[in-house]
Protein backbone atom coordinates (compact mmCIF):
# COMPACT_ATOMS: atom_id res chain seq x y z
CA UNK A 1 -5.49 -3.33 20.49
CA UNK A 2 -5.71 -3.29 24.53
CA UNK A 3 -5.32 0.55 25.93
CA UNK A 4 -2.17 -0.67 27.84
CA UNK A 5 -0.30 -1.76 24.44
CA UNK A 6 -1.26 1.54 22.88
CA UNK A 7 0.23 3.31 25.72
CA UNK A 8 3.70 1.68 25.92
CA UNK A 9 3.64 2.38 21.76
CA UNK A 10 3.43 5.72 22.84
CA UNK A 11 6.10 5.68 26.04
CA UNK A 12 9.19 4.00 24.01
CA UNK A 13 9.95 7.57 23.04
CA UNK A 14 12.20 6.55 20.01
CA UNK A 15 11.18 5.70 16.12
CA UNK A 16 12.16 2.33 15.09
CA UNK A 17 12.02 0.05 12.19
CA UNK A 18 8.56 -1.02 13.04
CA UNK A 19 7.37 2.08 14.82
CA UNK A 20 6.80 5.51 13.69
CA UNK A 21 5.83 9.00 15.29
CA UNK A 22 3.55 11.43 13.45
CA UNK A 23 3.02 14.91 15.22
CA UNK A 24 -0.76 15.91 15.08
CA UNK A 25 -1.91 17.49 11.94
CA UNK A 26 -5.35 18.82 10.40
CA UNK A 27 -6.10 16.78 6.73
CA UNK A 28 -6.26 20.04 5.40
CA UNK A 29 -2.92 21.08 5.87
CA UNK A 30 -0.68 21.02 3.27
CA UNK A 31 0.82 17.79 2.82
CA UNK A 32 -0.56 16.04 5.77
CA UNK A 33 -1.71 13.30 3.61
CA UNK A 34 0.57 12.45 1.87
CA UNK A 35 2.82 12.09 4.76
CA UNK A 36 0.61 10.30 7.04
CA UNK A 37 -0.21 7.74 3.49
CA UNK A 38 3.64 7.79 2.97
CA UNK A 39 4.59 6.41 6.41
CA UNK A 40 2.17 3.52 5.94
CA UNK A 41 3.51 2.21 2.84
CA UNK A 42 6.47 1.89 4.54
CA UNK A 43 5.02 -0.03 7.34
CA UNK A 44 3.02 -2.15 4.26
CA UNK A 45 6.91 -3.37 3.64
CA UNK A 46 8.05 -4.64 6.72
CA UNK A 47 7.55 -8.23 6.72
CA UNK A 48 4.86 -7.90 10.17
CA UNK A 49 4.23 -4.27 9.31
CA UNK A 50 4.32 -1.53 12.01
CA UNK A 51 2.95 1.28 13.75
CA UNK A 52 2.58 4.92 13.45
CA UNK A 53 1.57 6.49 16.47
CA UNK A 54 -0.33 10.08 15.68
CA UNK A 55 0.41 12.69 18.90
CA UNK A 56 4.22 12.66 19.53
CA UNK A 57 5.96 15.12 18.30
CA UNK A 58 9.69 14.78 17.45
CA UNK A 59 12.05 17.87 19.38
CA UNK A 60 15.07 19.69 18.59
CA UNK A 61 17.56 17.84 18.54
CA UNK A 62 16.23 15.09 16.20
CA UNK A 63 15.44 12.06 18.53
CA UNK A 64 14.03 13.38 21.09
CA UNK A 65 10.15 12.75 21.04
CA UNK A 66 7.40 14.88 23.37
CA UNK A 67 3.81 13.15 24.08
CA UNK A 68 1.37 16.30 22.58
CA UNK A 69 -1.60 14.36 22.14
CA UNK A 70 -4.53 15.02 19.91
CA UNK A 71 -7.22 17.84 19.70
């Protein structure tokens, strides 16, 4: 995937059908894979599948999405 498609992923700034946000987590933190392996069997049923973009976290109130990036 070109750098520039990645980026506008990551600039739409709200979750839809095809697209998902993920805040940054460590593997070894509870739960953090089964929710990154959830989120891409629902992308496996969408008839092109989707996205999930790891580094955007969503804010208070729900909607709202902040660029954090990765470590």
């Amino acid at each position: 995937m070109p750098e520039q498609d990645l980026c506008e992923w990551v600039r739409i700034g709200e979750e839809r059908r095809n697209l998902e946000y993920k805040r940054p987590r460590r593997w070894d933190e509870d739960g953090a894979k089964a929710i990154v392996t959830k989120a891409a069997l629902a992308m496996s049923n969408i008839r092109d599948g989707g996205w999930i973009v790891i580094g955007v976290e969503e804010e208070k109130p729900k909607g709202t999405f902040t660029n954090v990036g990765l470590t």
